[in-house]
C-alpha atoms as a PDB file:
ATOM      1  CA  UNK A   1     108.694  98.277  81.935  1.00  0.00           C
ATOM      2  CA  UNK A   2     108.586 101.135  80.193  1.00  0.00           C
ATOM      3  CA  UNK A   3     107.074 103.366  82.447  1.00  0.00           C
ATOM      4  CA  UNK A   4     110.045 102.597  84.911  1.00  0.00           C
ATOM      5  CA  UNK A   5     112.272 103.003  82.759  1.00  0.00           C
ATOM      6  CA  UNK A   6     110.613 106.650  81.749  1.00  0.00           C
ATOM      7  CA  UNK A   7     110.257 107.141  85.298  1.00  0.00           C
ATOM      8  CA  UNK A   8     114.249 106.166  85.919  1.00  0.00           C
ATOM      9  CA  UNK A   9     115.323 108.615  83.406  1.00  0.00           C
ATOM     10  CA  UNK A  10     113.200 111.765  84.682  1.00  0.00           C
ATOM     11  CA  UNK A  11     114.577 110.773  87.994  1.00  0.00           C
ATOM     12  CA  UNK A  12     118.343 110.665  86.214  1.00  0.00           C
ATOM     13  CA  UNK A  13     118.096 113.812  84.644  1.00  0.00           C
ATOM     14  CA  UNK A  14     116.894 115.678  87.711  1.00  0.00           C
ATOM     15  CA  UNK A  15     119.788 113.916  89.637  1.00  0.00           C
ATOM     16  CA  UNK A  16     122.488 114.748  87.222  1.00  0.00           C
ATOM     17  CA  UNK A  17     123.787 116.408  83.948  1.00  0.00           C
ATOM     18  CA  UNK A  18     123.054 114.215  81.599  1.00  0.00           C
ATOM     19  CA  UNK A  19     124.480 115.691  78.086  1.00  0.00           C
ATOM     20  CA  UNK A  20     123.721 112.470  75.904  1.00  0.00           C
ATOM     21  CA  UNK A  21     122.179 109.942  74.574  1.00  0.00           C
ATOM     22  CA  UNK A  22     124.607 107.682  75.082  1.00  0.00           C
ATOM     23  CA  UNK A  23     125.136 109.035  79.028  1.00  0.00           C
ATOM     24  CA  UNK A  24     121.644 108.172  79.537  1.00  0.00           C
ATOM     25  CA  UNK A  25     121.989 104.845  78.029  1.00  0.00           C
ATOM     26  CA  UNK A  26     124.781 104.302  80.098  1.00  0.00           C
ATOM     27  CA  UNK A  27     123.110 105.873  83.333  1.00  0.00           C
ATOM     28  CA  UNK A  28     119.728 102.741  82.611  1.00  0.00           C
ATOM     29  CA  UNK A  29     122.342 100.456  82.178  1.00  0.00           C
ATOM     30  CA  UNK A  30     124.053 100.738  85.761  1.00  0.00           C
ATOM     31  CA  UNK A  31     120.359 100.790  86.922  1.00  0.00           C
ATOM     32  CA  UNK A  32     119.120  97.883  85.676  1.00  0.00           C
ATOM     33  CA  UNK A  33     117.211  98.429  82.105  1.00  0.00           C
ATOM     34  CA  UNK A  34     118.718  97.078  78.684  1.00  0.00           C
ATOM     35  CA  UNK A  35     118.428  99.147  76.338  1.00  0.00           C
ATOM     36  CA  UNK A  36     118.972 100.893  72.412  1.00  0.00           C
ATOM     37  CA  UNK A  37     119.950 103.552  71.112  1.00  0.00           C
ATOM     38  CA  UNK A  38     116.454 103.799  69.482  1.00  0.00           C
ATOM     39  CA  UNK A  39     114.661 102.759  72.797  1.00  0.00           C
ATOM     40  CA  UNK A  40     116.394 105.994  74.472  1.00  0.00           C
ATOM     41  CA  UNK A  41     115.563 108.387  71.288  1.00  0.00           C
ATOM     42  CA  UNK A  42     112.423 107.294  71.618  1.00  0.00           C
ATOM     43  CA  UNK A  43     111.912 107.966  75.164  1.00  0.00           C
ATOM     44  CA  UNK A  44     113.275 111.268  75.512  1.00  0.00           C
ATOM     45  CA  UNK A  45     110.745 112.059  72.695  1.00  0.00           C
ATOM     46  CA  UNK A  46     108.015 111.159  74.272  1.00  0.00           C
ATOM     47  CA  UNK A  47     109.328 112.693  77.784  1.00  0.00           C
ATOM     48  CA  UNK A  48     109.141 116.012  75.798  1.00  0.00           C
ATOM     49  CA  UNK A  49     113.071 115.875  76.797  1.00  0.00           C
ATOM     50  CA  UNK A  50     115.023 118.994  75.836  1.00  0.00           C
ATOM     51  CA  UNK A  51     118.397 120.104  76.326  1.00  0.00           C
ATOM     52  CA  UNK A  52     119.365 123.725  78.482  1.00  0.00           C
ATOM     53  CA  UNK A  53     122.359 125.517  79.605  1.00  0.00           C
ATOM     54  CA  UNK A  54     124.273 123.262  82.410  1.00  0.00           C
ATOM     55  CA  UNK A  55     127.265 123.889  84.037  1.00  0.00           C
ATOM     56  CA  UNK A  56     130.119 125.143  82.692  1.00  0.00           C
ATOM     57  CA  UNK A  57     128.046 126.325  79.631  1.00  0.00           C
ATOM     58  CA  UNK A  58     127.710 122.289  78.989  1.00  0.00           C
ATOM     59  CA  UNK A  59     124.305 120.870  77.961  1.00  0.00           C
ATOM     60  CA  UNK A  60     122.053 118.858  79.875  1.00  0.00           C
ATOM     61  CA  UNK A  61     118.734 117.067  79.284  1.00  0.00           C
ATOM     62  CA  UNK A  62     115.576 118.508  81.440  1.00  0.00           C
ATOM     63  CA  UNK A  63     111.862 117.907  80.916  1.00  0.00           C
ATOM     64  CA  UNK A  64     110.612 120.960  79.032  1.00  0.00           C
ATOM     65  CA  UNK A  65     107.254 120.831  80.869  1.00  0.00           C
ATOM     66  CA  UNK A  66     108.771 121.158  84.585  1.00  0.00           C
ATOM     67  CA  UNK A  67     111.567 123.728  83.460  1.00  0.00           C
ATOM     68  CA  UNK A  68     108.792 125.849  82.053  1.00  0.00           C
ATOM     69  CA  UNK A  69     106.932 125.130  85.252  1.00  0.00           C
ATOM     70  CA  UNK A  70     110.304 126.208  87.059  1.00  0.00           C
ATOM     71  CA  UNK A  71     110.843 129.276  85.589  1.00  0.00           C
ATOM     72  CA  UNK A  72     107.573 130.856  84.500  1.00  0.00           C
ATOM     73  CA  UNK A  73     107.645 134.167  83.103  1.00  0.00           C
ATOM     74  CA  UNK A  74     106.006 135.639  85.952  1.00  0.00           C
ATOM     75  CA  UNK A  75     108.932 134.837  87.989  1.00  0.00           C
ATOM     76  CA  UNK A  76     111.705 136.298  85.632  1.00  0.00           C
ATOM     77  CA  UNK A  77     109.583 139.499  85.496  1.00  0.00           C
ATOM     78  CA  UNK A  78     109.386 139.902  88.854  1.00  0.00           C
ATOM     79  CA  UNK A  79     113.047 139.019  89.286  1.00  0.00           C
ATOM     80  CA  UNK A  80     113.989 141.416  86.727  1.00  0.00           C
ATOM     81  CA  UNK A  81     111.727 144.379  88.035  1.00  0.00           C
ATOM     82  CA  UNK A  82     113.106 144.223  91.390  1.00  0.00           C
ATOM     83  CA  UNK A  83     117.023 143.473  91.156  1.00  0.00           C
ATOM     84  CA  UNK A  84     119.714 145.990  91.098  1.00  0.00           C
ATOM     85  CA  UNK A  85     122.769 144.339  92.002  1.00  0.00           C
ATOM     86  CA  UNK A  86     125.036 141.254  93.364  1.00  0.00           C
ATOM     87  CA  UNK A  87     127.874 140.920  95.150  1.00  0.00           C
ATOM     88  CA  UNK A  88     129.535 137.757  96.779  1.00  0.00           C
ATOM     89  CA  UNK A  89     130.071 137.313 101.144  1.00  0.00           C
ATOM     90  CA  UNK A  90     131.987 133.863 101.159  1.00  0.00           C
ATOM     91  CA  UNK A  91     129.079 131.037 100.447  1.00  0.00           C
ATOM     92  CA  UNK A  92     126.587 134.008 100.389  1.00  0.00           C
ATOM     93  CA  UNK A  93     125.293 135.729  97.261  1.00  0.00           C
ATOM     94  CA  UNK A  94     124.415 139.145  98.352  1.00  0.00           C
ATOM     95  CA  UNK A  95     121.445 140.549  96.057  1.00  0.00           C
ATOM     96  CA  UNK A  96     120.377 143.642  96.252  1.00  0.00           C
ATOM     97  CA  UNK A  97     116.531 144.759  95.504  1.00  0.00           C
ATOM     98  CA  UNK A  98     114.985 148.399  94.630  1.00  0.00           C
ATOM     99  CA  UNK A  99     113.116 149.106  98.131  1.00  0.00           C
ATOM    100  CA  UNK A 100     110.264 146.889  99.127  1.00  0.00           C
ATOM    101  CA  UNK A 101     111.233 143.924  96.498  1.00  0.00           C
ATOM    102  CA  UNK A 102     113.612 142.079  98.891  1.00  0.00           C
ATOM    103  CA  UNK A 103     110.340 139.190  99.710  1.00  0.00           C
ATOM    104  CA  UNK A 104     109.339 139.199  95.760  1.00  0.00           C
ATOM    105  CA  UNK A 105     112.798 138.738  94.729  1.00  0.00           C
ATOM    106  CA  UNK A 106     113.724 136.223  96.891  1.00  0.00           C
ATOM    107  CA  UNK A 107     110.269 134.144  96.231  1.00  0.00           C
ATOM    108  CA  UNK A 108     111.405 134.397  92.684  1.00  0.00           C
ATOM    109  CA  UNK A 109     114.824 133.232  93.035  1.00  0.00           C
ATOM    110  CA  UNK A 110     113.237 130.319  95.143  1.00  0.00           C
ATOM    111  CA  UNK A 111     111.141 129.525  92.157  1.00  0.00           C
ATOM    112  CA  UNK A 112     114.257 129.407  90.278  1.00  0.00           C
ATOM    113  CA  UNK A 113     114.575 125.832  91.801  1.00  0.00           C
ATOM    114  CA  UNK A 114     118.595 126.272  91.757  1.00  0.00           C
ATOM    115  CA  UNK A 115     120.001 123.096  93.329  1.00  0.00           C
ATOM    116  CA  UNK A 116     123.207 125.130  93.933  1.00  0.00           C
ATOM    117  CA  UNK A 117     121.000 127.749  96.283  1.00  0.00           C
ATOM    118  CA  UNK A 118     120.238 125.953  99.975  1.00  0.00           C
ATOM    119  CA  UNK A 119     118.183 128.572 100.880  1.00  0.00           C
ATOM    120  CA  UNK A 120     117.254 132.656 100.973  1.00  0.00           C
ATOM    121  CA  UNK A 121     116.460 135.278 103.447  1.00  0.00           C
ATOM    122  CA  UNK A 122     114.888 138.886 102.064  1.00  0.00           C
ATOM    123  CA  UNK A 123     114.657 142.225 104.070  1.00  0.00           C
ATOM    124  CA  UNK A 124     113.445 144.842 102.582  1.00  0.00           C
ATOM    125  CA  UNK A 125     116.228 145.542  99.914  1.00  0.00           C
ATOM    126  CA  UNK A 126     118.737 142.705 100.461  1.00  0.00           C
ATOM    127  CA  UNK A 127     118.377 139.213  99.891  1.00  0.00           C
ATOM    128  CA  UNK A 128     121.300 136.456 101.299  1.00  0.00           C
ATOM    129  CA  UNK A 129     121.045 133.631  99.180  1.00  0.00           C
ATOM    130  CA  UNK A 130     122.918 130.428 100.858  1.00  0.00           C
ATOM    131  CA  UNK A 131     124.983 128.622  98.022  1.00  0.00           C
ATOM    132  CA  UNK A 132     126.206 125.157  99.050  1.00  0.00           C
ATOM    133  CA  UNK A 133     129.748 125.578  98.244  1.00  0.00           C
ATOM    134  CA  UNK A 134     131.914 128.861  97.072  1.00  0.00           C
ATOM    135  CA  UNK A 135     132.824 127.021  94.007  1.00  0.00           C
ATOM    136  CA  UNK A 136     129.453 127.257  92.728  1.00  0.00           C
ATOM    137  CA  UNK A 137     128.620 131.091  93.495  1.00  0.00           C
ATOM    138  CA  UNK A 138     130.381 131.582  89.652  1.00  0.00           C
ATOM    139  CA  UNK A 139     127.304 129.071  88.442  1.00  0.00           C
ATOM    140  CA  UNK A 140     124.653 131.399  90.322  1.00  0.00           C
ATOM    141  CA  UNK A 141     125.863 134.834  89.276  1.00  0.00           C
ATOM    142  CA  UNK A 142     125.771 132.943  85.686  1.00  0.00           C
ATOM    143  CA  UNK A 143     121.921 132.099  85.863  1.00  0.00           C
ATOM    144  CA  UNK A 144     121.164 135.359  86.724  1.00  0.00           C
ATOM    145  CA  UNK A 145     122.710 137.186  84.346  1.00  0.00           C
ATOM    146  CA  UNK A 146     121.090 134.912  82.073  1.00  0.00           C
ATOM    147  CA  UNK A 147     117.870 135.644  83.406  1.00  0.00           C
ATOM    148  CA  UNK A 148     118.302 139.280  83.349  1.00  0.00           C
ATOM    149  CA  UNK A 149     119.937 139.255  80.120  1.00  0.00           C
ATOM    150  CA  UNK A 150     116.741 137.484  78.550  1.00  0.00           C
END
């Protein structure tokens, strides 16, 4: 039981922005597990559960181990070495790259794992990154200035 139940809530916070305790408690609830107060403290715990920037500069629970895995600093480096500047097309982020760094930068933002980014294409200085929706090219630009700003 309770490696479903760990297994429902790593699938839960992947799914969603989960802020609380009480949200996840809530969340296992709908799906089918009883449980405490103590029960969830316990298991975010032991899930190595931590809480990061969200939306809306609300926090959300993520396991630390795959958002280190997500981000590694390899990834912001390379990021950071090669961008110059953004600009917005629509649904399109438009990044630009020094010349050469288009591929590197755009592998990087792919190993950003943004849900809100469907997909890139680099040339050699200009990467189109695909958002899903225009309302969240604001969330984007904010990860990446948070990235470049760390």
């Amino acid at each position: 039981m309770k490696e479903q139940r760990q297994s429902k809530i790593l699938s839960l916070i992947q799914k969603q922005e989960i802020e609380t305790q009480e949200e996840l408690a809530e969340n296992l609830e709908k799906a089918g597990f009883k449980v405490t107060q103590a029960t969830v403290s316990r298991d975010i715990r032991e899930l190595k559960l931590t809480k990061v920037a969200g939306k809306n500069n609300a926090q959300k629970y993520v396991a630390l181990t795959n958002y280190e895995n997500q981000i590694s600093e390899k990834v912001i480096r390379v990021f950071k070495a090669g961008f110059v500047s953004m600009d917005v097309a629509q649904n399109i982020l438009v990044v630009r790259t020094l010349a050469g760094m288009g591929n590197a930068v755009a592998a990087a933002i792919d190993g950003f794992n943004y849900e809100e980014i469907v997909g890139t294409l680099a040339g050699d200085d200009t990467i189109f990154c695909a958002i899903r929706n225009i309302e969240e090219i604001g969330d984007v630009i904010a990860k990446f200035q948070e990235v470049l700003n760390s």
